[in-house]
Protein backbone atom coordinates (compact mmCIF):
# COMPACT_ATOMS: atom_id res chain seq x y z
CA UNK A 1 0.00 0.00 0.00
CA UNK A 2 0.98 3.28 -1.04
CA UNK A 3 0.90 6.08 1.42
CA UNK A 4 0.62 10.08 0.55
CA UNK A 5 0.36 12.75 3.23
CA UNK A 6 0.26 16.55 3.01
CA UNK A 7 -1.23 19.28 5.20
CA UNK A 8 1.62 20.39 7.29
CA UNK A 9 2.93 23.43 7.87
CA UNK A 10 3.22 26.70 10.09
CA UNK A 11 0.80 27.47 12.49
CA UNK A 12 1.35 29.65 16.02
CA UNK A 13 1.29 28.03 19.50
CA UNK A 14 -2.90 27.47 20.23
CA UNK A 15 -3.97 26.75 16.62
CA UNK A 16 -4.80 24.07 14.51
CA UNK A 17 -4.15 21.94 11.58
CA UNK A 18 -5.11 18.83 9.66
CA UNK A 19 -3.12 15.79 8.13
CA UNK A 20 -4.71 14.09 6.05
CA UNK A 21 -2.95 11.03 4.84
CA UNK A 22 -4.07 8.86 1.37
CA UNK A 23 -3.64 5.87 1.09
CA UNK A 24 -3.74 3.23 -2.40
CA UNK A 25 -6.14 0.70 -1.09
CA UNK A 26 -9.26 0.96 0.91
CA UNK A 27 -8.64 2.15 4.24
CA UNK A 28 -11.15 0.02 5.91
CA UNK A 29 -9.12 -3.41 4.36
CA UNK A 30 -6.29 -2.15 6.31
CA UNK A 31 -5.58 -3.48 9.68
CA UNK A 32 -4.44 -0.51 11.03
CA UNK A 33 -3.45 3.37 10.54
CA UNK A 34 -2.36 6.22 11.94
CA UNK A 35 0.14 9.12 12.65
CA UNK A 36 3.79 8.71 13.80
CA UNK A 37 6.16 12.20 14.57
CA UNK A 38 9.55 12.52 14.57
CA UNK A 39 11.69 15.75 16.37
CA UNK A 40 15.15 16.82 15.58
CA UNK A 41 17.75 14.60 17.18
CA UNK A 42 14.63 11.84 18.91
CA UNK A 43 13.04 8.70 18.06
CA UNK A 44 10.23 8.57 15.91
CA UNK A 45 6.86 8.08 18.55
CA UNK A 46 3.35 6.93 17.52
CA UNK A 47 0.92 10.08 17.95
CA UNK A 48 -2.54 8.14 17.46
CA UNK A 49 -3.54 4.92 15.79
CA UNK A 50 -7.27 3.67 14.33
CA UNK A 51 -8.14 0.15 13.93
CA UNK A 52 -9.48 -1.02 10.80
CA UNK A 53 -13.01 -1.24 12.86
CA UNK A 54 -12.78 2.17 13.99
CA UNK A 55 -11.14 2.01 17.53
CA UNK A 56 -8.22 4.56 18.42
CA UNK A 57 -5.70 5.48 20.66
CA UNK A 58 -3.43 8.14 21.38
CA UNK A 59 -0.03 8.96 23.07
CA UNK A 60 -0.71 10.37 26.01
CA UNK A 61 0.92 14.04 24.99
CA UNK A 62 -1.92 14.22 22.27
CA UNK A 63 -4.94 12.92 24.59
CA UNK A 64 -7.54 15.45 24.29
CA UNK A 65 -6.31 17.20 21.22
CA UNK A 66 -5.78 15.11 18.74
CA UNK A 67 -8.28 13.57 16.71
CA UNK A 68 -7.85 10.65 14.04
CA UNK A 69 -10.84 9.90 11.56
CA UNK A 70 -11.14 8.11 8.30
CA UNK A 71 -12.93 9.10 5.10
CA UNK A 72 -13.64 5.44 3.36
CA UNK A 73 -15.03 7.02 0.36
CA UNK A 74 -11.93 9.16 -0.56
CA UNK A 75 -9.21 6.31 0.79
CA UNK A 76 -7.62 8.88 4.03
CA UNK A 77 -7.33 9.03 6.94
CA UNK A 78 -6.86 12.49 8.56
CA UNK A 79 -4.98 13.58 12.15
CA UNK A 80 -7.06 17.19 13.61
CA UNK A 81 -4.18 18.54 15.58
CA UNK A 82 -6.32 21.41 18.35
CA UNK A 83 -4.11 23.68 20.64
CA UNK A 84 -1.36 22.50 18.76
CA UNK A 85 1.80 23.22 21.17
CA UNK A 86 5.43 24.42 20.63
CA UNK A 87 6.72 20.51 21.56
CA UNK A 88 4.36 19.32 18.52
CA UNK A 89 6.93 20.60 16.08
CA UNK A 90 8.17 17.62 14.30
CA UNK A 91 7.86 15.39 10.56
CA UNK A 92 4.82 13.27 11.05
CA UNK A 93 4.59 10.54 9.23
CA UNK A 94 1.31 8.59 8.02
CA UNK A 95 1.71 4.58 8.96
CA UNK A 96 -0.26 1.54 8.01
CA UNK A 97 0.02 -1.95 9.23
CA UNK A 98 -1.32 -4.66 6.61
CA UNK A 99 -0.92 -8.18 5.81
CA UNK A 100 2.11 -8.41 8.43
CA UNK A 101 3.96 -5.09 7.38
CA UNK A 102 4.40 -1.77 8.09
CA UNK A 103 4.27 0.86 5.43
CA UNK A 104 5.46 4.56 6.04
CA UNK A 105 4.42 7.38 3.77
CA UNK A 106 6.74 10.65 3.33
CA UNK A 107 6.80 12.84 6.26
CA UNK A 108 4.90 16.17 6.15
CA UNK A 109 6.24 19.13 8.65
CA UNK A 110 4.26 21.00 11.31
CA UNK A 111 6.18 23.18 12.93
CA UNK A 112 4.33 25.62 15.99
CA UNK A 113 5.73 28.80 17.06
CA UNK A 114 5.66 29.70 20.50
């Protein structure tokens, strides 16, 4: 499965954004997706995941803030980042887990001024 996500970018310390990642094969086949992050100089950390029936979950830092939801119609799955903070400036990266693999797609920037 081919993964394509876009909707990063610049926003200030309280606002918001949405990822929305696409993905090459019906997103309710797929076992599982969701949103990874990676910061400068750190390990790359799950942000949220959705189960293929709909269930999520969320690192803790994101709890409250974060939402994932899936458009089955148009293939994506999107991440609603609310009261985005400073320490959520990183690549995020859309992830998939199908058939016994992982698949990654590019990473897409947010970046939050304080």
């Amino acid at each position: 499965v081919q993964l394509q996500a876009s909707g990063g970018g610049f926003v200030q310390a309280g606002g918001s954004l949405r990822l929305s990642c696409v993905a090459s094969s019906s997103v309710n086949s797929i076992n599982m997706m969701g949103w990874y992050r990676q910061s400068p100089g750190k390990q790359r950390d799950v942000v949220g995941i959705m189960s293929n029936l709909g269930s999520t979950t969320y690192a803790d830092s994101v709890k409250g803030r974060f939402t994932i939801s899936r458009d089955d119609a148009k293939n994506t799955v999107y991440l609603q980042m609310n009261s985005l903070k400073p320490e959520d400036t990183a690549v995020y990266y859309c992830y998939a887990y199908w058939l016994g693999r992982n698949y990654w797609g590019q990473g897409t920037l947010v970046t939050v001024s304080s």
